[in-house]
C-alpha atoms as a PDB file:
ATOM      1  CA  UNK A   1      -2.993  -7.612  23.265  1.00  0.00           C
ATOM      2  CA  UNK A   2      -6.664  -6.967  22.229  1.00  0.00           C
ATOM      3  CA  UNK A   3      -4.934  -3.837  20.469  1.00  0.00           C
ATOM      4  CA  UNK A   4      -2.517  -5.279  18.036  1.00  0.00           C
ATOM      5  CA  UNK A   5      -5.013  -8.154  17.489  1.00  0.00           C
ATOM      6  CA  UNK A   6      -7.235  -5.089  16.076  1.00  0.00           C
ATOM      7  CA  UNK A   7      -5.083  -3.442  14.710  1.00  0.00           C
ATOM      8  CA  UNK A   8      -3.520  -6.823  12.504  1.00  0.00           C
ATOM      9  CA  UNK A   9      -7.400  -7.368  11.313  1.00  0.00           C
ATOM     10  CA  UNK A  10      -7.934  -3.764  10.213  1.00  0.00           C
ATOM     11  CA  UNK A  11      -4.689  -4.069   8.238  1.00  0.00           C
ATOM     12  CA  UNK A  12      -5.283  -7.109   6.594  1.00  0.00           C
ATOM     13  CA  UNK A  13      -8.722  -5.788   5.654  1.00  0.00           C
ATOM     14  CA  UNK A  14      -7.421  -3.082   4.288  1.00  0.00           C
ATOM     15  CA  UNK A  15      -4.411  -5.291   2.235  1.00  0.00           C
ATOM     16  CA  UNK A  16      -7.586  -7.245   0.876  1.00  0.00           C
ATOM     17  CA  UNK A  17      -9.362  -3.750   0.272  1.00  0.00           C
ATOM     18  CA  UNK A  18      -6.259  -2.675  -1.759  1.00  0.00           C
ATOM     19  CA  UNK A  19      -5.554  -5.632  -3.600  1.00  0.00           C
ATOM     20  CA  UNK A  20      -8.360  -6.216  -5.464  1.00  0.00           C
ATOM     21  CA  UNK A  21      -7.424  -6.658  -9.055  1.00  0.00           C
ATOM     22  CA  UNK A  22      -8.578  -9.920 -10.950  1.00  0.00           C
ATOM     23  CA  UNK A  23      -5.382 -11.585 -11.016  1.00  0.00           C
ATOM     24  CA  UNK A  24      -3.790 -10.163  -7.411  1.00  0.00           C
ATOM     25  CA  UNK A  25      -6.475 -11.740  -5.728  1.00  0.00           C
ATOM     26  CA  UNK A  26      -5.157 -15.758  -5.046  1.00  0.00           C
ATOM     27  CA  UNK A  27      -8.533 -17.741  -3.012  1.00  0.00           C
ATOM     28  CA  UNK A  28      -5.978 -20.309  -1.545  1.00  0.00           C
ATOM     29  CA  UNK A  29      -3.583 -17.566   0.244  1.00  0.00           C
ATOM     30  CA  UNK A  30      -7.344 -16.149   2.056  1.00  0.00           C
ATOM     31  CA  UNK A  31      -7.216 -13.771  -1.070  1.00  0.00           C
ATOM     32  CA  UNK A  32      -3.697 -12.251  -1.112  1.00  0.00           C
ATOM     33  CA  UNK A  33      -1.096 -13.028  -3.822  1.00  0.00           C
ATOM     34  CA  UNK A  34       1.965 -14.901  -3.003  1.00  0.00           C
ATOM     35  CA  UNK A  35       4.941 -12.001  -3.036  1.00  0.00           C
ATOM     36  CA  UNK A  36       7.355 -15.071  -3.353  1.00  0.00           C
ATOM     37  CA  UNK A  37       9.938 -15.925  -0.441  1.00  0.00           C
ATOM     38  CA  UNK A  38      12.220 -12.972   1.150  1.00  0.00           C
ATOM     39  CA  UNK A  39      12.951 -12.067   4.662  1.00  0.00           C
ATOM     40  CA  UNK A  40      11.297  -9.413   6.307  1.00  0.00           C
ATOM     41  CA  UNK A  41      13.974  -7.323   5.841  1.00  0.00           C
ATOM     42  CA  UNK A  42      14.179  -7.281   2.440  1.00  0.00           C
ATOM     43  CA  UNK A  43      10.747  -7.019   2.377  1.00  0.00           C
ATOM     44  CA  UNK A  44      10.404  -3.699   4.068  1.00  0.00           C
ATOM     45  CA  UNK A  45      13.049  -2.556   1.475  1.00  0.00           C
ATOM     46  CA  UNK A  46      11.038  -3.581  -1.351  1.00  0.00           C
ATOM     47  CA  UNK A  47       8.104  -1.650   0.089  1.00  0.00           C
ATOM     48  CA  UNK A  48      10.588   1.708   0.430  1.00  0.00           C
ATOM     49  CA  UNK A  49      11.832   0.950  -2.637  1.00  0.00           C
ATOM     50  CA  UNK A  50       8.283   0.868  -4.574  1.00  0.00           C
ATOM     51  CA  UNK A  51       7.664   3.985  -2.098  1.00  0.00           C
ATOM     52  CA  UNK A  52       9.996   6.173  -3.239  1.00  0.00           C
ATOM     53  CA  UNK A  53       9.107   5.242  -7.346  1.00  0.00           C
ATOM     54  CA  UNK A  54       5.586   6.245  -6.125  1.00  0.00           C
ATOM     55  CA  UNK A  55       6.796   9.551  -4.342  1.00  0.00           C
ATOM     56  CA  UNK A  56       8.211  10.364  -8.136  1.00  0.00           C
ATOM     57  CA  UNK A  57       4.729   9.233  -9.923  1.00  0.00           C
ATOM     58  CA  UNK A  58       3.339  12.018  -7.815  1.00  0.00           C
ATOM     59  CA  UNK A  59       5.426  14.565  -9.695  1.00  0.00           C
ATOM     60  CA  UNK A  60       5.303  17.650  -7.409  1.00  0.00           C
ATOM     61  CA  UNK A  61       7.548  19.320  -4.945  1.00  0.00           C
ATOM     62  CA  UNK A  62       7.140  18.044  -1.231  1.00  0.00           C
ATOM     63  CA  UNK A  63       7.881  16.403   1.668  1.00  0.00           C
ATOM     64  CA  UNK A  64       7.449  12.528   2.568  1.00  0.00           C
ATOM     65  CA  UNK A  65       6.852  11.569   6.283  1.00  0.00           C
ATOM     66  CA  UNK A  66       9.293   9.541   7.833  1.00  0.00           C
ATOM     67  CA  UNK A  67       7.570   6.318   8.620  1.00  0.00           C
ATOM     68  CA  UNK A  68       9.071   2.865   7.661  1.00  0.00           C
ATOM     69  CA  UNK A  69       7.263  -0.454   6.396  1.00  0.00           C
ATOM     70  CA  UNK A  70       5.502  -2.612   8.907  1.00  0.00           C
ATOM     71  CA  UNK A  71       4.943  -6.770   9.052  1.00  0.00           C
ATOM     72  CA  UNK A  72       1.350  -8.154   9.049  1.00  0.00           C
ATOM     73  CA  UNK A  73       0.315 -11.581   9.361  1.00  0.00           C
ATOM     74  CA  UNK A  74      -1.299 -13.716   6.112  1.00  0.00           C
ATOM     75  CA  UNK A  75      -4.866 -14.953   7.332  1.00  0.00           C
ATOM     76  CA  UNK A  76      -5.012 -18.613   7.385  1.00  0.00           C
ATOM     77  CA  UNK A  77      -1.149 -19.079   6.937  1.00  0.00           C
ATOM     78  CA  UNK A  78       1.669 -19.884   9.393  1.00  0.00           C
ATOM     79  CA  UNK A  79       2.812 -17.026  11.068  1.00  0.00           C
ATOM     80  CA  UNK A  80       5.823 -17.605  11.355  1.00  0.00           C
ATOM     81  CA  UNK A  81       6.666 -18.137   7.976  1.00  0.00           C
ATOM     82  CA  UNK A  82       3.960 -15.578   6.265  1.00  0.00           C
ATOM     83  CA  UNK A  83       4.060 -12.129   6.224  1.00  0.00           C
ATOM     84  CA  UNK A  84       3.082  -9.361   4.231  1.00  0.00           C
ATOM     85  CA  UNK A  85       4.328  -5.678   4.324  1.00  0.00           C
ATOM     86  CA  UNK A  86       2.945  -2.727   4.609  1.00  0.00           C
ATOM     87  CA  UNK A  87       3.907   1.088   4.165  1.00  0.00           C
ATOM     88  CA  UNK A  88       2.260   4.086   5.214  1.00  0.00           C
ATOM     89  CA  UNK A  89       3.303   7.496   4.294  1.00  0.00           C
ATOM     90  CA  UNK A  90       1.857  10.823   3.878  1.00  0.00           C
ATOM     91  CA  UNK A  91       3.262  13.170   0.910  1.00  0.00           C
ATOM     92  CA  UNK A  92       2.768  17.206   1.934  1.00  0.00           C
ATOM     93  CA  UNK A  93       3.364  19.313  -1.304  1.00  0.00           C
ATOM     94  CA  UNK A  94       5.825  22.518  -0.713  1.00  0.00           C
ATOM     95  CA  UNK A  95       2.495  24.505  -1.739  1.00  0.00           C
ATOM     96  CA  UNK A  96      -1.062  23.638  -1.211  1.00  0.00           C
ATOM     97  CA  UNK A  97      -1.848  24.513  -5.255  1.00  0.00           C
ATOM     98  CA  UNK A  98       0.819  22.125  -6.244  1.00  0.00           C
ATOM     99  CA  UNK A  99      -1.570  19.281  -5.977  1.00  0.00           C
ATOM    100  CA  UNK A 100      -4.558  19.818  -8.068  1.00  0.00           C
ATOM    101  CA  UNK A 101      -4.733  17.933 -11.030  1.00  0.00           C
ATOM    102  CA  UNK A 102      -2.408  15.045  -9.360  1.00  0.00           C
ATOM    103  CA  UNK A 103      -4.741  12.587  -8.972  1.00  0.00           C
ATOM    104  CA  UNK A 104      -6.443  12.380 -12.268  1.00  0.00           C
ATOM    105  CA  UNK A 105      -2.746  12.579 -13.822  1.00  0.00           C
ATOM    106  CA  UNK A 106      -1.970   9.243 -11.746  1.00  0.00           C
ATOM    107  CA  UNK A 107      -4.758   7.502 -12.480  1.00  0.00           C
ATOM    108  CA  UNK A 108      -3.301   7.880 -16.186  1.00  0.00           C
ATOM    109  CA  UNK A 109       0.375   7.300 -14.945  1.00  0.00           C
ATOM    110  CA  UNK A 110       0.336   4.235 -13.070  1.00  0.00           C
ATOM    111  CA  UNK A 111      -0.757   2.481 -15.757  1.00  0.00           C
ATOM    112  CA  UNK A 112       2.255   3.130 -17.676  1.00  0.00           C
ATOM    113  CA  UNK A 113       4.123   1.571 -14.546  1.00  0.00           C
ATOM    114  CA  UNK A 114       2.632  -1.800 -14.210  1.00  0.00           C
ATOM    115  CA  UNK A 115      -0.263  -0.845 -12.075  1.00  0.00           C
ATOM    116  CA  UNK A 116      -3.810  -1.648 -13.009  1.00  0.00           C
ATOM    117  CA  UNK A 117      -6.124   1.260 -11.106  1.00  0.00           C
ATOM    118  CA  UNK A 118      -9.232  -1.057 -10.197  1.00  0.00           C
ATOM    119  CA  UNK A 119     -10.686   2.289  -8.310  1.00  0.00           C
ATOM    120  CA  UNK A 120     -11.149   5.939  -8.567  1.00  0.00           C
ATOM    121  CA  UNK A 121     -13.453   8.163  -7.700  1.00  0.00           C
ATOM    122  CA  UNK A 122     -14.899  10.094  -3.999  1.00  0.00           C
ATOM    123  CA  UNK A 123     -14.907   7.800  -0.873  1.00  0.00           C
ATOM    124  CA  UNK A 124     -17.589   8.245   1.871  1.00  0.00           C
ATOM    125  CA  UNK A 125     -16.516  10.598   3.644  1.00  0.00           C
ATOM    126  CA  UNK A 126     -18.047  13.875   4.496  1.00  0.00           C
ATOM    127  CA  UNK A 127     -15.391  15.358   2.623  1.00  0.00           C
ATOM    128  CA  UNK A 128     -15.470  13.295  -0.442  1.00  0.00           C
ATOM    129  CA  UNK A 129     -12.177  12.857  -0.487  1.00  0.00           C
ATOM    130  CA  UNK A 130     -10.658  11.367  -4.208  1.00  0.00           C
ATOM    131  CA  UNK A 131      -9.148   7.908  -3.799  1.00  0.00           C
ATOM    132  CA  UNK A 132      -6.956   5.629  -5.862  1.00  0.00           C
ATOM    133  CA  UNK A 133      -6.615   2.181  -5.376  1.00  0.00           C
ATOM    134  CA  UNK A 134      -4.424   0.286  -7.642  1.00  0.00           C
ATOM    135  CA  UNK A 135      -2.695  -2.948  -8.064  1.00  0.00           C
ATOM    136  CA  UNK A 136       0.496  -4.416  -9.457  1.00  0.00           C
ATOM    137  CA  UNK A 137       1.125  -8.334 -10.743  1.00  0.00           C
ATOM    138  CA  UNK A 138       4.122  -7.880 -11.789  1.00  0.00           C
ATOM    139  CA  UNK A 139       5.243  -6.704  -7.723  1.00  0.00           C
ATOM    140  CA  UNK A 140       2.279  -8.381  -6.500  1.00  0.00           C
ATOM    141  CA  UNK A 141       1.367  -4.509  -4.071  1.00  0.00           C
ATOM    142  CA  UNK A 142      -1.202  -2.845  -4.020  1.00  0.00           C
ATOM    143  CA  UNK A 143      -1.917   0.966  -3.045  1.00  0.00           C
ATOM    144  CA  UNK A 144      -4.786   2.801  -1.815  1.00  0.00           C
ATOM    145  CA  UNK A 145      -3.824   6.886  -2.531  1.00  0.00           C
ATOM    146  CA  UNK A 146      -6.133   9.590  -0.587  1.00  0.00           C
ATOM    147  CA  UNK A 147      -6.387  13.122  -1.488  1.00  0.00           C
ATOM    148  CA  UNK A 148      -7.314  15.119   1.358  1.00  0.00           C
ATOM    149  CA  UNK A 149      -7.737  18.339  -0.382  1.00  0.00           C
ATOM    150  CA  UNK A 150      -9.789  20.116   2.720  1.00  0.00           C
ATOM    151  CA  UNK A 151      -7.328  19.717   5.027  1.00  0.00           C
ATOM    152  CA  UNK A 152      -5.463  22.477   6.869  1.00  0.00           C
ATOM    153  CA  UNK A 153      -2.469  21.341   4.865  1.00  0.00           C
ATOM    154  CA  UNK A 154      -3.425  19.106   1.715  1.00  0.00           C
ATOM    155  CA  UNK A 155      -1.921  16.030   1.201  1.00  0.00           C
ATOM    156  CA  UNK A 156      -2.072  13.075   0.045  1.00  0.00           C
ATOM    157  CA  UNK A 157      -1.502   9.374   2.074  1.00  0.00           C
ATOM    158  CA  UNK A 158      -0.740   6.443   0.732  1.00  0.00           C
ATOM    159  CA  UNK A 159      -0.847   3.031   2.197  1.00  0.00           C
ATOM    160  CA  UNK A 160       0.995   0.046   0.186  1.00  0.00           C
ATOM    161  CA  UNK A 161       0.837  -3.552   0.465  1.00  0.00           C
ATOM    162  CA  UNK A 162       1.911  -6.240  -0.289  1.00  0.00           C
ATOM    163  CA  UNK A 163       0.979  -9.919  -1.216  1.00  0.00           C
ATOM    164  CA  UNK A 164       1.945 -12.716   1.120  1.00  0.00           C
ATOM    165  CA  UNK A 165       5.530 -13.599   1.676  1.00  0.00           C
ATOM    166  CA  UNK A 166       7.153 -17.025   2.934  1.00  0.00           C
ATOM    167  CA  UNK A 167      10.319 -16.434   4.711  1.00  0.00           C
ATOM    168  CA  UNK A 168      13.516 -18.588   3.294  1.00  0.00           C
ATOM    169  CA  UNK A 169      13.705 -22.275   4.858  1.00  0.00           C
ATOM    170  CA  UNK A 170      15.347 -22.276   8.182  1.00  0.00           C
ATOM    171  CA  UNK A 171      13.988 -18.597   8.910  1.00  0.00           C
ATOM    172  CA  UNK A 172      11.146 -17.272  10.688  1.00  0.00           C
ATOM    173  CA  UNK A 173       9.067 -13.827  10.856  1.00  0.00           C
ATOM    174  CA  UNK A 174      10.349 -10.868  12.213  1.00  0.00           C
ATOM    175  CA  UNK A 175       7.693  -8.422  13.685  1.00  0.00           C
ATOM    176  CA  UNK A 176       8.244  -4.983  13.419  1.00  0.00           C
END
């Protein structure tokens, strides 16, 4: 129990990490935007779907792990009728060379897409490795993107969230 309970803080702390931007961040929903009402379902296919038009920002050959959108709970709301969603994924490039240059290119890009990058630069890592974080009103997500360019295979990860969610009237959360 002590595990998920964990592992629900570090998420949300990372959601609030992500969505940063001046307008994403809503004081009265304990600093997430409301996402509007949907189920959890359709949710979690929002979340691919904004996925899979970041897996085309990135612009390169390669492979996208397999993993599928999660449900977190909204601090200081109801769980059982807030949720947000999150989605992480890891994008491995068919060659290791294929991804220099691909952060600096989306920190230009996203922009053009409705995102707002609020951060770029080295995180504190030993590494250094170059991190994006960037949000969206219009979707009301956020992303955090990670260049791990010393690993044994580069890559990149990417963890998306969204802003709170209230489930339809009559309707309650669905963990998964």
């Amino acid at each position: 129990m002590k595990t998920k309970a964990g592992a629900g803080a570090f998420l949300l702390s990372l959601a609030l990490t992500i969505l940063t931007g001046c307008s994403m961040n809503d004081k009265e929903s304990g600093g997430l935007p409301s996402a509007g009402t949907a189920t959890t379902n359709q949710a979690a296919r929002t979340a691919e779907k904004i996925s899979s038009e970041l897996y085309d920002l990135i612009g390169v050959k390669g492979e996208a792990s397999d993993t599928r959108p999660g449900v977190s709970e909204c601090a200081g709301k109801d769980p059982a009728k807030y949720f947000t969603v999150f989605h992480p994924w890891t994008f491995t490039p068919t060659s290791p060379d294929q991804l220099k240059g691909v952060m600096e290119r989306l920190r230009e890009e996203l922009p053009k897409h409705g995102w707002k990058v609020v951060e770029y630069g080295p995180d504190t890592s030993k590494n250094e490795n170059l991190t994006i974080t960037a949000d969206n009103d219009g979707k009301k997500y956020g992303v955090k993107i990670a260049y791990f360019a010393k690993d044994a295979r580069p890559n990149l990860n990417l963890f998306l969230t969204s802003g709170c969610y209230q489930v339809p009237d009559g309707q309650t959360v669905e963990k998964f």
